[in-house]
Protein backbone atom coordinates (compact mmCIF):
# COMPACT_ATOMS: atom_id res chain seq x y z
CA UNK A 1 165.88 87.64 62.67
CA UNK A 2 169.63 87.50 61.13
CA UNK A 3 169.83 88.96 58.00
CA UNK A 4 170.57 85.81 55.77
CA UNK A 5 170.40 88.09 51.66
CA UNK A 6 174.36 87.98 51.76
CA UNK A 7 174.68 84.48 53.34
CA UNK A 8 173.74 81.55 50.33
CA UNK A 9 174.23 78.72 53.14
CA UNK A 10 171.67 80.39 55.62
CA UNK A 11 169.17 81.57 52.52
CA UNK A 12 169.27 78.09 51.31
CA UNK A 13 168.38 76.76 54.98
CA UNK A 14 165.31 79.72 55.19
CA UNK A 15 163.95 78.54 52.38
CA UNK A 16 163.63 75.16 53.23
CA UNK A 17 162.21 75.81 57.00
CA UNK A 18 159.39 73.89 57.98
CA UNK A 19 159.48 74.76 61.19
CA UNK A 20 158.47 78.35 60.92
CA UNK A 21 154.99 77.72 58.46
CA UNK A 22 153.99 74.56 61.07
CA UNK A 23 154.88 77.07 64.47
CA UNK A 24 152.36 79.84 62.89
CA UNK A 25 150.12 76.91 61.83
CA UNK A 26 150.13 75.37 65.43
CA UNK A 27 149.62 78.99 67.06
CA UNK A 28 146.15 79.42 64.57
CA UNK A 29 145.18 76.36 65.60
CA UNK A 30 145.03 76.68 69.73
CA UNK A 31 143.64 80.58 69.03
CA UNK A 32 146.38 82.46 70.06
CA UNK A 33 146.16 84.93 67.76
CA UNK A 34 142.45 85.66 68.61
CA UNK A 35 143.20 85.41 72.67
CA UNK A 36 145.96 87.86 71.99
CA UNK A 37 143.73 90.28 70.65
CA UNK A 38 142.57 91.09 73.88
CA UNK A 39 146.26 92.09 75.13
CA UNK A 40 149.11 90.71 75.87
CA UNK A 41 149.19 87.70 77.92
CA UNK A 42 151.70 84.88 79.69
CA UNK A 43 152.67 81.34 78.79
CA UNK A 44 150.68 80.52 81.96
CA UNK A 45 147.21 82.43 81.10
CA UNK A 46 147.84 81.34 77.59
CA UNK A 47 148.21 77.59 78.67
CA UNK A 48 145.22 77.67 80.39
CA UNK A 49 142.82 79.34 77.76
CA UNK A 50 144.05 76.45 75.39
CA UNK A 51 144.87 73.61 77.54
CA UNK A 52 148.39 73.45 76.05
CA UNK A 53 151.36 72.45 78.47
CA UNK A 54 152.61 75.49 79.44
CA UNK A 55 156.59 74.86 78.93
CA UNK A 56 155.87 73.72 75.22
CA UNK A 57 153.48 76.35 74.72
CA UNK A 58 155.89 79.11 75.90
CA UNK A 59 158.62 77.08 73.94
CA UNK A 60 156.50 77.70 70.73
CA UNK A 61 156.01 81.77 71.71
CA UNK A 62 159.42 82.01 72.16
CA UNK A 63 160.43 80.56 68.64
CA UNK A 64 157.69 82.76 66.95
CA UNK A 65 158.37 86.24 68.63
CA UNK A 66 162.78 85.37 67.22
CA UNK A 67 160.81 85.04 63.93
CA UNK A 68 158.32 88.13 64.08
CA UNK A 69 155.14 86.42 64.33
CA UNK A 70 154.21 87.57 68.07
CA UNK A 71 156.30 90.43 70.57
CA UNK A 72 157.16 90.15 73.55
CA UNK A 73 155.28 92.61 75.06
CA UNK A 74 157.42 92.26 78.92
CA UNK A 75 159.26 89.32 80.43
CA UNK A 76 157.30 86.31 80.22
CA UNK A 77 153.71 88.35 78.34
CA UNK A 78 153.40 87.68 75.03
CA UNK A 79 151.34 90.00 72.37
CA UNK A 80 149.93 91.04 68.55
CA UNK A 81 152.42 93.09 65.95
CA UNK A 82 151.41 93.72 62.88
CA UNK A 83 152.04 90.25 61.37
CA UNK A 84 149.84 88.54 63.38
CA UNK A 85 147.05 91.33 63.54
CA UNK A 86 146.79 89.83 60.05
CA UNK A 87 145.24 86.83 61.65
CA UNK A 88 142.36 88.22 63.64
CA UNK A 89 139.30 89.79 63.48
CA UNK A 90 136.69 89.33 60.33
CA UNK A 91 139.53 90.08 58.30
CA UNK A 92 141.81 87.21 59.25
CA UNK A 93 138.88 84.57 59.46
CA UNK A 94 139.62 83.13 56.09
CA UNK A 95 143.59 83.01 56.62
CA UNK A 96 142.67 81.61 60.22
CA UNK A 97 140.70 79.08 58.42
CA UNK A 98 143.12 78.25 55.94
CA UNK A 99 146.00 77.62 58.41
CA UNK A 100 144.26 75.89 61.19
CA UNK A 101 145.80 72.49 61.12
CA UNK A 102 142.43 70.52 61.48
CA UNK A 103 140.95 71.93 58.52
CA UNK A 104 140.63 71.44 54.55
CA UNK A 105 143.21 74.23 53.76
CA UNK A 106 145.82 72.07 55.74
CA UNK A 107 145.06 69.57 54.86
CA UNK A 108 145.62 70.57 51.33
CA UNK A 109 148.88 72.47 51.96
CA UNK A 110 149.68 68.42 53.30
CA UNK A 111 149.77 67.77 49.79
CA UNK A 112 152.71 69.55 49.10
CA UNK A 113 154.74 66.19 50.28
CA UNK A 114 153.71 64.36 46.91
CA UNK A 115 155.01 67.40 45.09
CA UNK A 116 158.06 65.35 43.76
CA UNK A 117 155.24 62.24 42.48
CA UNK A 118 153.20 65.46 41.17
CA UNK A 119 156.19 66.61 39.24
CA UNK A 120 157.07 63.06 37.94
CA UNK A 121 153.42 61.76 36.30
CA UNK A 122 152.27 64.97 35.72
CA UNK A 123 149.20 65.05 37.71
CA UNK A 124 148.17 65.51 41.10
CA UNK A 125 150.58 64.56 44.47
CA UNK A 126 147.61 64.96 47.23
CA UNK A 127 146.45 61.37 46.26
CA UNK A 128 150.68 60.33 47.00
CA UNK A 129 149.93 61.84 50.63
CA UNK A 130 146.38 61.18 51.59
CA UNK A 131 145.25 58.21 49.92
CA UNK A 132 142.76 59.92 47.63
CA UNK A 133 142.35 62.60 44.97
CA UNK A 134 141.00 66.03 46.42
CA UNK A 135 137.84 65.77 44.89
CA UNK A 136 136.98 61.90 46.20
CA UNK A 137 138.68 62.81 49.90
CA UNK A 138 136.09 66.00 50.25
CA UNK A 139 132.97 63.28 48.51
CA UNK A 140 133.94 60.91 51.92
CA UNK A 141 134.49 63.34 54.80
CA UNK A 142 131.28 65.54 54.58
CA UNK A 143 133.39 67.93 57.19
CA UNK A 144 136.18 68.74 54.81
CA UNK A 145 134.03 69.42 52.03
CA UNK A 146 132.09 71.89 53.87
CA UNK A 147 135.14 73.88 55.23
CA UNK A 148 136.46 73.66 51.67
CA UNK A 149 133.35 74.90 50.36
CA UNK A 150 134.03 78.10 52.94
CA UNK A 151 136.96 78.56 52.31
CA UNK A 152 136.53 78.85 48.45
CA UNK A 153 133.62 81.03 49.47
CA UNK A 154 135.81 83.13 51.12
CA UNK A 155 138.05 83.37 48.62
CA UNK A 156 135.13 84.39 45.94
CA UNK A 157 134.45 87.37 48.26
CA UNK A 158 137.40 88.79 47.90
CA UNK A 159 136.48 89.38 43.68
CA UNK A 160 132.46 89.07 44.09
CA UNK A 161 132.20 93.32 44.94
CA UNK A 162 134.54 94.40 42.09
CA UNK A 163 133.16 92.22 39.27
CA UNK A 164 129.22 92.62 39.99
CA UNK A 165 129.69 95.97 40.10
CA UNK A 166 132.38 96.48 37.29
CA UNK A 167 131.76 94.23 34.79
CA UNK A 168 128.80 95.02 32.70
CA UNK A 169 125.87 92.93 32.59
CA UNK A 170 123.87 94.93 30.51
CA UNK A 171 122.05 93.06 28.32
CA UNK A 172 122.23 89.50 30.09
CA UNK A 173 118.85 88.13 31.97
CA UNK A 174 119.57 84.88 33.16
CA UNK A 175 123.11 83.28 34.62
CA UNK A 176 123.84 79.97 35.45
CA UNK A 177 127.36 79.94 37.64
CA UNK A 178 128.87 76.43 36.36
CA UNK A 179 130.93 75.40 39.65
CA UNK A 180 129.25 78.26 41.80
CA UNK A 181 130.00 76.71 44.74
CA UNK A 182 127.75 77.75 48.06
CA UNK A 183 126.30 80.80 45.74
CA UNK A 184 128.75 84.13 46.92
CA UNK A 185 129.32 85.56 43.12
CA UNK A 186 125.91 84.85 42.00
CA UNK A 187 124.43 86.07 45.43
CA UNK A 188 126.71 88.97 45.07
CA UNK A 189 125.67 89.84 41.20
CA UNK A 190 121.97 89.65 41.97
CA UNK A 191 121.87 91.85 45.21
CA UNK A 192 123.60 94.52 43.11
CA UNK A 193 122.33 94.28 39.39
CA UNK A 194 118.28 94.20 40.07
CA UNK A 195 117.37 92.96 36.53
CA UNK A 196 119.12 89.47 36.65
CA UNK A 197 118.19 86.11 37.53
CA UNK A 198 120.14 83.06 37.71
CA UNK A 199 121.54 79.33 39.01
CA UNK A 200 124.25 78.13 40.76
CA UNK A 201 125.09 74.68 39.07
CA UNK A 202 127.14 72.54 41.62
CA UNK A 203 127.16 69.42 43.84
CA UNK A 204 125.34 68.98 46.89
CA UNK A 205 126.20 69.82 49.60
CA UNK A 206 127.12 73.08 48.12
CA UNK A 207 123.79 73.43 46.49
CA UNK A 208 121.89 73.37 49.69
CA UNK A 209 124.50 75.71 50.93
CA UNK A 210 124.05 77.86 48.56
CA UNK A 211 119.77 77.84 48.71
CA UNK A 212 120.23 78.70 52.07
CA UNK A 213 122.63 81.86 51.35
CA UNK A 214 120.04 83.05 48.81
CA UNK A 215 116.77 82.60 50.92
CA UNK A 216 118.22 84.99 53.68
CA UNK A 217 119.10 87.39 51.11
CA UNK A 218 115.69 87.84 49.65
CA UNK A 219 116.58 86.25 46.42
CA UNK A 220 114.82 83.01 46.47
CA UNK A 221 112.57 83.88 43.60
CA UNK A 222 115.55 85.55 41.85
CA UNK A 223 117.91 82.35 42.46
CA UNK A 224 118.01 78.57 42.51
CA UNK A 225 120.87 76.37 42.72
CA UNK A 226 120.66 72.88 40.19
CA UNK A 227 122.74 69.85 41.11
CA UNK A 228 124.59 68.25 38.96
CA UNK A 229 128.39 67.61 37.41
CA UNK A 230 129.73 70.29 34.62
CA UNK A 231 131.41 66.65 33.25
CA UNK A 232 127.71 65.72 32.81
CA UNK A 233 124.82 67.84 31.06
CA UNK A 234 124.47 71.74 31.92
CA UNK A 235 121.49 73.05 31.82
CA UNK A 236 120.67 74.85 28.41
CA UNK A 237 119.22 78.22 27.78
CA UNK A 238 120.71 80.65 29.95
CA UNK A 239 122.20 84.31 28.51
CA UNK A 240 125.05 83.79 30.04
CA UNK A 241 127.02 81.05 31.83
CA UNK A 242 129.87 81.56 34.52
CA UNK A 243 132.93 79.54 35.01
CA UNK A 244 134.77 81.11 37.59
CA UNK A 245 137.74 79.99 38.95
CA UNK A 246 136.63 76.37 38.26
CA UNK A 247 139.36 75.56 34.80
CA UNK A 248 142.21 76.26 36.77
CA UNK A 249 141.38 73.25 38.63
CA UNK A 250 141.61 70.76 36.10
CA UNK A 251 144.32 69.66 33.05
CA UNK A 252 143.65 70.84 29.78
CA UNK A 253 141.79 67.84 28.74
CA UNK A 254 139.06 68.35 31.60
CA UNK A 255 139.11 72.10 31.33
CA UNK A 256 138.29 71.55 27.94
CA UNK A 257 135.32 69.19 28.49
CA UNK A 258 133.84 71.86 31.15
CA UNK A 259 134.30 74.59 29.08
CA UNK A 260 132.79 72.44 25.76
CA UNK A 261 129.72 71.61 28.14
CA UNK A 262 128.97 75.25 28.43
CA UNK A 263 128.92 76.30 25.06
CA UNK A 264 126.88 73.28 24.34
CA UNK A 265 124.42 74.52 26.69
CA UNK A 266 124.57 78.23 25.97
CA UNK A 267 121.53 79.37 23.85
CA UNK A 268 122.00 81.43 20.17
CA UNK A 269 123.80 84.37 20.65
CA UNK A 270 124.64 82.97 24.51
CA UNK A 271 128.10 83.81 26.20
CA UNK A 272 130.39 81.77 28.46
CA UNK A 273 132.30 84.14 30.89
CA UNK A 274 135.68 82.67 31.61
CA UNK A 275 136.40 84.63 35.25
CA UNK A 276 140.21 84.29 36.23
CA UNK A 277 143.20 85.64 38.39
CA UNK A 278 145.38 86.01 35.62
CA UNK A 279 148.97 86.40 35.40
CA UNK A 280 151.03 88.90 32.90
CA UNK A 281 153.71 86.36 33.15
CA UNK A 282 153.23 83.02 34.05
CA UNK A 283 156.56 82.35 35.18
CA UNK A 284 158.18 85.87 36.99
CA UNK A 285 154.01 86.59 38.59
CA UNK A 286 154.34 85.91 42.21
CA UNK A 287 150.94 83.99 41.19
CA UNK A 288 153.37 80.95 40.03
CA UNK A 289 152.94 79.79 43.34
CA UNK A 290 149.37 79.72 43.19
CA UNK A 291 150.62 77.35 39.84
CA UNK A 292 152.04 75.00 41.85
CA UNK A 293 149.46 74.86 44.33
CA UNK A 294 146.92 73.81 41.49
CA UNK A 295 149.57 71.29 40.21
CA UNK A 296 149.77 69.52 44.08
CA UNK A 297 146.84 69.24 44.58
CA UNK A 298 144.51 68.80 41.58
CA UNK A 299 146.62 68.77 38.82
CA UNK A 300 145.31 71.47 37.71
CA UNK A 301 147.35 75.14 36.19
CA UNK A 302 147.35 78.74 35.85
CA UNK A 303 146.85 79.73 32.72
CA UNK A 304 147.62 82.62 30.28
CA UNK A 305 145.27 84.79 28.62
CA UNK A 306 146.33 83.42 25.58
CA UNK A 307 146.08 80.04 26.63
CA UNK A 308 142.63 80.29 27.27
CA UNK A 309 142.14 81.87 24.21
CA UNK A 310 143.21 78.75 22.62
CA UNK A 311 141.34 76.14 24.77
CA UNK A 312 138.37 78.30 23.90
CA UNK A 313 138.55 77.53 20.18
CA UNK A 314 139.04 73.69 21.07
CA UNK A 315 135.79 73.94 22.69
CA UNK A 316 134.22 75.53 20.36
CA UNK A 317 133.90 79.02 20.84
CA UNK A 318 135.88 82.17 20.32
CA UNK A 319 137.14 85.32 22.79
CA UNK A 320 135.19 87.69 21.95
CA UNK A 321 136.35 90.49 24.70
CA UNK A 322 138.43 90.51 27.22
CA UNK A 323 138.14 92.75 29.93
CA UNK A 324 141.18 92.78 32.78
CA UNK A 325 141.73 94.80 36.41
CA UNK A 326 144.78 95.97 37.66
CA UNK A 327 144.17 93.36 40.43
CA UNK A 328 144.75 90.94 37.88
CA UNK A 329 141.08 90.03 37.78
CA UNK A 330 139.90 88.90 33.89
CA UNK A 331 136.93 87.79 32.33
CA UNK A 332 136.85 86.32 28.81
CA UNK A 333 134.01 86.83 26.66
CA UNK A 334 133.66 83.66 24.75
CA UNK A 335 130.72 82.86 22.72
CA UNK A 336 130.24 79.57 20.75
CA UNK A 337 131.77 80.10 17.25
């Protein structure tokens, strides 16, 4: 690729490709990168393992090896470098999943065309593009919510190790994971710490999802999973309760309510464990993407340490410890104050 740092016009014009994220999108989505795996191939063998044309198919190859997605392994064969080894294997199932063009993650990354009505009422653009908020889109098309569900799953996995074995949980009996999704972190913190118990709190279908995960990990009379809204009642009692990953969803009036629900429902001395990605610096992280992503398409934001701190005293409770990885993984301590 031409080297465009010294050129503004053909930065500017790199920047605002769109024909480079849909090309890798496209390639996901007819499996080349997992037929490639197996070696390098032609436009012709390729066409006929996806039932692409061949002439657009090779047209697409073409564009993607100039741009350092694929090589060209000999005239006319096409094969993996090391950007596109990112996309296969068990490794490269969740980006695979993510990019494929018929799934949720697309179909989210679609939002980004109501950025501009995002930006001007201050909520969500996915609605601008698709009809429907995120939330009520997934509640009608049972198939989205279920490859959204995976691929927030997936996500979890990549934090579930590190903070059930990290974080420590001495002390705690019971959890109740408020937003827990099909069950990964709460799975994930029961295999490894033997003396806990505890609930996934979610919607169905992830609820079923999640009984399912803990039944063929042995842990059905360790875990449950409760249906129900964190806008509604949360179940009361438990030691601790979990909201992870779940405020950055939502504005600061919702995030609030969720967060107010929990220390409602945690019992005397109870804690609600805020778990986070969070930035240093809002603005310079390269996280402030992941901002705008939340913006798009939920209205939601990252937030700062500190600005938890504070929504945690509107709710009703106070940080009591925070405890932070050089990944940028953080869980606030709050108990009700």
């Amino acid at each position: 690729m031409p080297d465009t740092t010294s050129d503004p016009a053909a930065e500017l014009a790199r920047l605002t490709d769109l024909a480079t994220p849909y090309a890798v999108r496209a390639a996901v989505t007819l499996g080349l990168p997992e037929l490639l795996e197996a070696g390098p191939a032609s436009a012709a063998q390729l066409a006929k393992a996806t039932g692409a044309d061949q002439d657009s198919l090779d047209r697409l190859l073409r564009y993607l090896v100039a741009h350092d997605v694929f090589a060209a392994a000999a005239p006319d064969r096409y094969a993996l470098n090391d950007i596109s080894r990112q996309l296969v294997g068990p490794d490269g199932a969740p980006q695979r999943a993510w990019l494929n063009l018929s799934g949720a993650g697309a179909r989210m990354d679609a939002g980004y065309a109501g950025l501009a009505d995002a930006v001007r009422k201050g909520s969500e653009g996915y609605s601008s593009v698709h009809g429907l908020p995120l939330w009520a889109d997934l509640a009608e098309r049972p198939d989205l919510r279920s490859g959204f569900d995976d691929l927030m799953g997936a996500d979890t996995a990549r934090i579930a190790h590190l903070l059930a074995t990290e974080y420590d949980w001495t002390g705690l009996g019971h959890l109740i994971d408020v937003g827990g999704g099909i069950g990964i972190l709460l799975g994930e913190i029961l295999t490894t710490r033997a003396h806990l118990t505890g609930a996934v709190f979610d919607l169905p279908p992830a609820t079923a999802a999640a009984r399912r995960r803990f039944a063929a990990a042995g842990l059905g009379g360790r875990a449950a999973a409760i249906d129900g809204s964190f806008f509604d009642l949360i179940p009361p009692g438990a030691d601790a309760y979990l909201v992870s990953r779940v405020l950055t969803d939502w504005n600061d009036e919702a995030a609030q309510r969720i967060l107010a629900n929990c220390v409602t429902a945690a019992r005397p001395g109870g804690r609600v464990l805020i778990v986070e990605m969070l930035p240093d610096d809002v603005i310079a992280d390269p996280r402030s993407a992941y901002d705008l992503q939340m913006l798009v398409v939920v209205g939601g934001k990252l937030r700062s340490t500190a600005e938890f701190t504070r929504l945690a005293e509107r709710a009703g409770a106070v940080v009591a410890g925070v405890r932070r990885w050089a990944c940028g993984l953080t869980v606030l301590d709050c108990r009700p104050s």
